[in-house]
Protein backbone atom coordinates (compact mmCIF):
# COMPACT_ATOMS: atom_id res chain seq x y z
CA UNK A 1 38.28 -9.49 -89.47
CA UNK A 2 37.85 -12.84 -91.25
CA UNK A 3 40.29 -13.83 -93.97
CA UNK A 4 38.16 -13.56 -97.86
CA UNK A 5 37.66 -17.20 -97.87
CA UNK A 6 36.34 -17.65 -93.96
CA UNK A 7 33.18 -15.34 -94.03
CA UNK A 8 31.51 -17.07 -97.01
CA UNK A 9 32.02 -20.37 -95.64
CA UNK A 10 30.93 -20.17 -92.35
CA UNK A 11 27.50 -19.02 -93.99
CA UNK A 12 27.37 -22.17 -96.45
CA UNK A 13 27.86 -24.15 -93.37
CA UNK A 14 25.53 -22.29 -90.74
CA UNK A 15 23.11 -22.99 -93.67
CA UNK A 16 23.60 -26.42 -93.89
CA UNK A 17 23.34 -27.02 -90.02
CA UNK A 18 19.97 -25.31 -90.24
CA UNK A 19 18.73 -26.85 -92.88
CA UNK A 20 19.59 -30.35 -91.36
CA UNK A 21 17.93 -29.25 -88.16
CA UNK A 22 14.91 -27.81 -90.18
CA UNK A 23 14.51 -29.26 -93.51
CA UNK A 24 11.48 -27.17 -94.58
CA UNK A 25 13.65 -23.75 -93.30
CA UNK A 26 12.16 -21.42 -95.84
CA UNK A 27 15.20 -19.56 -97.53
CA UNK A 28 13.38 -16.09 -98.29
CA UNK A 29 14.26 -12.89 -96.90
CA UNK A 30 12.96 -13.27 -93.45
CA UNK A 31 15.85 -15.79 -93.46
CA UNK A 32 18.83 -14.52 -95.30
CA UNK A 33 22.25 -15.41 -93.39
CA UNK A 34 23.44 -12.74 -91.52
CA UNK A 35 27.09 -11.41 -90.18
CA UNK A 36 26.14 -10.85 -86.25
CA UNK A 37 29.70 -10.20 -85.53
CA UNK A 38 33.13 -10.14 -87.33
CA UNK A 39 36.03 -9.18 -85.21
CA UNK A 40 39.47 -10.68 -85.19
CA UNK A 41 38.55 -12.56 -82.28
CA UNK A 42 34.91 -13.99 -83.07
CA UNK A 43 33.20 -14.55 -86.45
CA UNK A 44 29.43 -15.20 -85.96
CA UNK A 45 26.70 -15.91 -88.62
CA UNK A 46 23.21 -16.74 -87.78
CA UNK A 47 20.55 -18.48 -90.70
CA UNK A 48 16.81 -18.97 -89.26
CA UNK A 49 17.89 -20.61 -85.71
CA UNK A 50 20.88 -21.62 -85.84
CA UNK A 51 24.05 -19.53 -84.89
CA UNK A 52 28.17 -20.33 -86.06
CA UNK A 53 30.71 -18.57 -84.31
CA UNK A 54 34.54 -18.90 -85.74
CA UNK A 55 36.81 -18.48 -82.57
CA UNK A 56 39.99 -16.70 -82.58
CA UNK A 57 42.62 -17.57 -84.84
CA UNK A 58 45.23 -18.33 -81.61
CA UNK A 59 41.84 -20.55 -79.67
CA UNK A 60 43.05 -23.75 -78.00
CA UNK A 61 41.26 -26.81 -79.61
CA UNK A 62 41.56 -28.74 -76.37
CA UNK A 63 40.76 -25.53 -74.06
CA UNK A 64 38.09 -24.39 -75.89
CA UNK A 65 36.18 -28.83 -76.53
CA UNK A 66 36.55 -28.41 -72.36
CA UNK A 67 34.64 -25.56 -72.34
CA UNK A 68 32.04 -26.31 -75.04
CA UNK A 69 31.29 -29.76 -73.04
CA UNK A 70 31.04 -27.59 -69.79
CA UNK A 71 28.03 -25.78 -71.55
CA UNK A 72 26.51 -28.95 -72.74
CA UNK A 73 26.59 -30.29 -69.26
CA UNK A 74 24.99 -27.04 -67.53
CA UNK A 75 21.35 -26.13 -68.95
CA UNK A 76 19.36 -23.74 -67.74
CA UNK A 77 22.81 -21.73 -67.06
CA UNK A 78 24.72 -22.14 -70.23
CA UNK A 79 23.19 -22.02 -73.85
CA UNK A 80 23.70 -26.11 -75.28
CA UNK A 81 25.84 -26.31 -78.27
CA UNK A 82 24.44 -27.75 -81.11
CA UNK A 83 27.59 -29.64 -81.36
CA UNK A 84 29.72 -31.22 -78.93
CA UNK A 85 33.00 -30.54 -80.19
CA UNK A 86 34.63 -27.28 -82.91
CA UNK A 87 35.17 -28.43 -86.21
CA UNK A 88 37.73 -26.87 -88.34
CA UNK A 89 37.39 -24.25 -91.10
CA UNK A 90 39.90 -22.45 -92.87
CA UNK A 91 42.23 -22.49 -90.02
CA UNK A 92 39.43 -21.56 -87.38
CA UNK A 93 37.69 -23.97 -85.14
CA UNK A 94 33.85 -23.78 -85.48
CA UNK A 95 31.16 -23.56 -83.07
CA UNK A 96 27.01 -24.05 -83.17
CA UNK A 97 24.39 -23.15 -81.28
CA UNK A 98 20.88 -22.53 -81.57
CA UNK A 99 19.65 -18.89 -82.15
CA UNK A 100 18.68 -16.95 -78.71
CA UNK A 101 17.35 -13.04 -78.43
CA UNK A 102 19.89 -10.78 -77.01
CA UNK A 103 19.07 -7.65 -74.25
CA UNK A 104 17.81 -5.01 -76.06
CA UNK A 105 20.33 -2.22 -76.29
CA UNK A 106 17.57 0.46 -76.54
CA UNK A 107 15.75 -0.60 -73.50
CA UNK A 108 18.32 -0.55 -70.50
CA UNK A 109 15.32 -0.17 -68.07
CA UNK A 110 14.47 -3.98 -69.10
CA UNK A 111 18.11 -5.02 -68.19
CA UNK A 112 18.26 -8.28 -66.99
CA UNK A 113 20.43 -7.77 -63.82
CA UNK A 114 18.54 -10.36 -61.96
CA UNK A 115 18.98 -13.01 -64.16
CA UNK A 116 22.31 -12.04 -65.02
CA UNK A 117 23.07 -12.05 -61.26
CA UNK A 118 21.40 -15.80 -60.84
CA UNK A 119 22.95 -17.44 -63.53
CA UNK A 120 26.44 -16.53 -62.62
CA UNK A 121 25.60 -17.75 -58.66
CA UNK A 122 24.67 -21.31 -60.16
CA UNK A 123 27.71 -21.38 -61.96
CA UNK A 124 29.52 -20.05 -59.44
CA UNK A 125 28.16 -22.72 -57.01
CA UNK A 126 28.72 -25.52 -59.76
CA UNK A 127 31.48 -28.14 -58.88
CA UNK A 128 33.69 -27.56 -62.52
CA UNK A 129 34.48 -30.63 -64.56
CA UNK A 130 37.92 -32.26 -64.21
CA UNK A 131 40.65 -30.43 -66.37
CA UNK A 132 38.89 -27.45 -67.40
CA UNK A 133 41.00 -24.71 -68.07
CA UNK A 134 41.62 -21.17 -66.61
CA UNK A 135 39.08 -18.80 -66.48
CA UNK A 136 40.57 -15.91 -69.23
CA UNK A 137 39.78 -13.06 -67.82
CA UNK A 138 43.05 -11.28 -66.63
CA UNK A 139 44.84 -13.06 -70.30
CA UNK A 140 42.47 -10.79 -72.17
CA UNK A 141 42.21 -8.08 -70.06
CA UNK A 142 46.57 -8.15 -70.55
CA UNK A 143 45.80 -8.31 -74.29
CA UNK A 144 43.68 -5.12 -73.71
CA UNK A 145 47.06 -3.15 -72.28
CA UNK A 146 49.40 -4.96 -74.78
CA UNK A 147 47.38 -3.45 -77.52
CA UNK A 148 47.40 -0.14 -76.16
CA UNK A 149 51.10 0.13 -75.77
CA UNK A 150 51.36 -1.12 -79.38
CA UNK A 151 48.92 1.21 -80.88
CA UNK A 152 49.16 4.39 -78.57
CA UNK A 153 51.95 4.70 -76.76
CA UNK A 154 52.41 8.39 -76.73
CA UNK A 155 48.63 9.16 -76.21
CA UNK A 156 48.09 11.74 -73.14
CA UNK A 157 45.84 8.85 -71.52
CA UNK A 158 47.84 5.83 -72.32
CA UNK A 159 50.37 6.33 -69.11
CA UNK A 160 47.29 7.14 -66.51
CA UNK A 161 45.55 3.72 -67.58
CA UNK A 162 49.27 2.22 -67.45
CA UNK A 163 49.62 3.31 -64.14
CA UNK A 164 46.63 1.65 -62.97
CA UNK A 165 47.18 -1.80 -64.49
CA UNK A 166 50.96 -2.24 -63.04
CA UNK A 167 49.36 -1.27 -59.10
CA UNK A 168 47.53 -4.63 -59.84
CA UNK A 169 48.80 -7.76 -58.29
CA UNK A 170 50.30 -10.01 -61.06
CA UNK A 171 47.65 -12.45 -61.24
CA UNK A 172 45.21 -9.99 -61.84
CA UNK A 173 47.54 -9.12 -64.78
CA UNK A 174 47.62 -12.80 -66.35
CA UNK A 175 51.19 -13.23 -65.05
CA UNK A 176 50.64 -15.18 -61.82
CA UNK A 177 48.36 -17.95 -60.35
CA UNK A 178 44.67 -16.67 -59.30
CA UNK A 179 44.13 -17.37 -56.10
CA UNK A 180 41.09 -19.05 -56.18
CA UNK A 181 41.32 -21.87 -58.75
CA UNK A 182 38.62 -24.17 -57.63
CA UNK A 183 35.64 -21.80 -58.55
CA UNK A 184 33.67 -22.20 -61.81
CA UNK A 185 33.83 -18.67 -63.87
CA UNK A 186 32.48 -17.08 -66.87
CA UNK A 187 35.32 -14.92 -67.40
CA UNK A 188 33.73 -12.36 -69.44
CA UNK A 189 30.18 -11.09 -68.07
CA UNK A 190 28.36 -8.16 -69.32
CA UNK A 191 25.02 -8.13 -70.75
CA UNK A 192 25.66 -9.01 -74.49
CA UNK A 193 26.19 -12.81 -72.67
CA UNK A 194 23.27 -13.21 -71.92
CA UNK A 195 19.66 -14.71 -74.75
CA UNK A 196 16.76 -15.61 -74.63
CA UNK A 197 16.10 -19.47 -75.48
CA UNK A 198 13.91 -19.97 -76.98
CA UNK A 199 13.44 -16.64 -78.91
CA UNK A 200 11.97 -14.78 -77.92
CA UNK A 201 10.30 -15.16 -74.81
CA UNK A 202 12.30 -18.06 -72.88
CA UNK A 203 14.61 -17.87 -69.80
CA UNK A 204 17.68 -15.83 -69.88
CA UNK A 205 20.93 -18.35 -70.36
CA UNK A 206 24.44 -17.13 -70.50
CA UNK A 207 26.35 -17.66 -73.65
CA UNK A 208 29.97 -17.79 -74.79
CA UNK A 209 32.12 -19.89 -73.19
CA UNK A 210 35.58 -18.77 -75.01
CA UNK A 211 36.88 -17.39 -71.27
CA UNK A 212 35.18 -19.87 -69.05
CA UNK A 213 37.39 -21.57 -66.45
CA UNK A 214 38.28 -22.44 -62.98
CA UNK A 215 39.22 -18.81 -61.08
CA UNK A 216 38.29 -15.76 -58.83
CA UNK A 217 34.32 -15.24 -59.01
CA UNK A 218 34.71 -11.75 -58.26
CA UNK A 219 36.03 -11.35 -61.82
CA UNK A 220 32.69 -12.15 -63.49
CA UNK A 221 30.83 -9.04 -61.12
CA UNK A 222 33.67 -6.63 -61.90
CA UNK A 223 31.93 -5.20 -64.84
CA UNK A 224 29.22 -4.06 -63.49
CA UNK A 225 31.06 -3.17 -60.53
CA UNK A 226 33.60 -0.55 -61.99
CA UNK A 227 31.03 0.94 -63.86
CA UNK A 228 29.13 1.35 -61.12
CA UNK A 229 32.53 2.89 -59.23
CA UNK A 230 32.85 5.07 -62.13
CA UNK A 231 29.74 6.94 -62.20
CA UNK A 232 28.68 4.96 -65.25
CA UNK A 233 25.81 2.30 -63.62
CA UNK A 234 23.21 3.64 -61.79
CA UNK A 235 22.80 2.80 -57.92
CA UNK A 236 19.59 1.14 -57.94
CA UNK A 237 20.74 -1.24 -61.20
CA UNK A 238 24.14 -2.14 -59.38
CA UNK A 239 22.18 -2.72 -56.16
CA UNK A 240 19.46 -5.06 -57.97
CA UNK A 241 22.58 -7.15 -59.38
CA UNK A 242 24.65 -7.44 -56.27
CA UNK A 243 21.27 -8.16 -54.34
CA UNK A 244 20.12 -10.68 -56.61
CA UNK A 245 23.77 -12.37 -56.40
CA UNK A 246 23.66 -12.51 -52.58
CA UNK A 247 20.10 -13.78 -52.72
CA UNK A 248 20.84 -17.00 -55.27
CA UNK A 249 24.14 -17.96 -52.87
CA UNK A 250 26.96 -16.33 -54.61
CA UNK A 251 30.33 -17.10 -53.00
CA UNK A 252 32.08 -14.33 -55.05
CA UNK A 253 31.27 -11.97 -51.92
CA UNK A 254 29.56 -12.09 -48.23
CA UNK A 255 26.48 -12.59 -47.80
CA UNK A 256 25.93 -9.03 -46.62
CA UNK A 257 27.94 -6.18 -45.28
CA UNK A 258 30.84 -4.98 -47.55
CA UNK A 259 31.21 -6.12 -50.76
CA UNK A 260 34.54 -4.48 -51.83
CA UNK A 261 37.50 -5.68 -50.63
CA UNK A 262 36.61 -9.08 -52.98
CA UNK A 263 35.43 -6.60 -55.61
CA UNK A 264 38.16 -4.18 -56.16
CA UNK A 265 41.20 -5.73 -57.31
CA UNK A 266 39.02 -7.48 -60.25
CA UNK A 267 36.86 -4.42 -60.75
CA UNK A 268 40.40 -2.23 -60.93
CA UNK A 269 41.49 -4.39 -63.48
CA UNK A 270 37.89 -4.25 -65.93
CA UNK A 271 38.05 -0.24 -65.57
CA UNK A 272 41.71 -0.67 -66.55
CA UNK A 273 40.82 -2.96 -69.58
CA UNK A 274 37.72 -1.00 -70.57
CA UNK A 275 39.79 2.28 -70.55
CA UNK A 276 42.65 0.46 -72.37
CA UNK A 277 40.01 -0.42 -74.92
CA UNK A 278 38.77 2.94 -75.25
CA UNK A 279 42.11 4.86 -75.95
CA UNK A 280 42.92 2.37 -78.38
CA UNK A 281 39.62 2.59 -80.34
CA UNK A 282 39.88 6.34 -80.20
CA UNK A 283 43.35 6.43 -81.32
CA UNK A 284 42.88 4.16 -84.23
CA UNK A 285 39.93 6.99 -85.63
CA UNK A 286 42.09 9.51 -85.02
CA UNK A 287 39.30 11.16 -82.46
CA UNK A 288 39.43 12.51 -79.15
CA UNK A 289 38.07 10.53 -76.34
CA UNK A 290 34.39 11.10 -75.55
CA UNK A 291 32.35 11.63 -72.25
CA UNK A 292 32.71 7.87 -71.19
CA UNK A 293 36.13 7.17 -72.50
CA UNK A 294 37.33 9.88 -70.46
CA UNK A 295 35.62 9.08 -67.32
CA UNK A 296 37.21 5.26 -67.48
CA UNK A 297 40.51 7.41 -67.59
CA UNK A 298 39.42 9.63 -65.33
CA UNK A 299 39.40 6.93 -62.94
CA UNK A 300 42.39 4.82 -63.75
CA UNK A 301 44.15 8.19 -62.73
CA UNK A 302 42.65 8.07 -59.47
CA UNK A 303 42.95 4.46 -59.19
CA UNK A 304 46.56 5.08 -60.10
CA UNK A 305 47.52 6.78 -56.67
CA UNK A 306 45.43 4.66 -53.86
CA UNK A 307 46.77 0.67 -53.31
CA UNK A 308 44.10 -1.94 -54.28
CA UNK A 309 41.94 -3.34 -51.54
CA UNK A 310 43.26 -6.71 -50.49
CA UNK A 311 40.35 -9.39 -50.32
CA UNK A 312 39.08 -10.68 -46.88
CA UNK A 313 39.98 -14.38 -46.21
């Protein structure tokens, strides 16, 4: 959550940048500032079209300028800043960007796997900018199991999803060297990445750059992918995604024929985080896990007792 002072702020300024953009912004109710998101690690107010995010208290000002010049550099993948560099506020660094529509969570028959799956080909095929940092997905997804140990240690599913993160291979676990390093990553796909810009009817762009970095492409189709494994993604919408993928060039797997040895050490690792996620959520309400929760750990049981695939060279 934000500290008292933060929250307040960050809407005086996100109403300043918009009003600067748009000087006749009208400030009636249609345009009140609103919270979109306060969590310990992202603070984001929107007023008219113009959106602030406050990283993470721990975000690295150089890391995260890399990655916020990335996105100005790649349009039509990545949503533009508004800025070209954070600013500082009350100990957070600052970020703006212009307002986009999200995926509707009511409508998951209008999911976007298509354009989820082309965008992350073109950046996948994108030669990254010197000194950009490493993609974050295997850091967070260890912050994931740290949290869990720290929280519920002596939960019934805490040791099953334990299990399945230390089969990993250590970079998969933040603690080694990816092997691919050269490859230019999102780090953290799943729908909520992805607006519509211009609201509300322009082309899908991919947003949020905090975990975006040089690394193993699989790792940005490994959401989809271990829900799909699970049970939890339908055929036909993992089969759109992957298809779409292929069809835009992806190097993240073949061009055809099987998909999973590149898929299942990263998509191990998201079912692991997700279910890591889960128990800790559950354990902090003091509630037992429901039908989803339990098939994630369901699965990190099973995933528990078979070796991960290794990837084809």
């Amino acid at each position: 959550m934000t500290t008292d002072a933060l929250l307040p702020a960050l809407k005086a300024r996100v109403r300043e940048t918009a009003h600067a953009r748009t000087p006749a912004c009208p400030c009636g109710a249609a345009t009140a500032t609103a919270t979109l998101a306060d969590r310990p690690d992202a603070t984001v107010v929107r007023h008219a079209g113009t959106v602030a995010k406050a990283h993470a208290a721990d975000a690295d000002p150089a890391g995260l300028s890399r990655r916020v010049t990335v996105a100005a550099r790649l349009p039509g993948v990545l949503l533009p800043p508004l800025a070209p560099a954070p600013v500082l506020l009350h100990g957070r660094l600052v970020t703006y960007w212009p307002y986009g529509a999200p995926v509707d969570p009511e409508d998951p028959d209008a999911a976007p796997w298509e354009a989820a799956a082309s965008l992350l080909a073109r950046l996948h095929r994108t030669t990254p900018p010197t000194a950009v940092p490493a993609m974050r997905g295997p850091a967070k997804a260890a912050q994931a199991l740290a949290r869990l140990r720290d929280t519920a240690p002596h939960h019934p599913a805490t040791a099953p999803v334990r299990a399945a993160w230390a089969a990993l291979p250590a970079w998969a676990r933040g603690e080694g060297t990816m092997p691919d390093t050269t490859t230019l990553c999102h780090g953290d796909l799943h729908l909520g990445q992805l607006i519509r810009h211009p609201a509300p009817e322009g082309p899908w762009l991919l947003i949020d750059v905090d975990d975006l970095g040089t690394g193993v492409p699989a790792w940005d189709l490994a959401r989809p992918a271990a829900w799909y494994a699970c049970g939890l993604l339908p055929p036909d919408e993992w089969h759109r995604f992957l298809t779409a993928y292929r069809a835009s060039g992806g190097p993240a797997v073949p061009a055809d024929g099987d998909p999973w040895p590149a898929l299942d050490v990263p998509a191990r690792a998201l079912t692991a985080q997700t279910a890591a996620r889960a128990v800790t959520k559950a354990a902090r309400a003091d509630r037992p896990l429901d039908e989803v929760e339990r098939t994630l750990v369901d699965a990190c049981a099973r995933m528990a007792t078979v070796r991960p695939s290794a990837p084809r060279s």
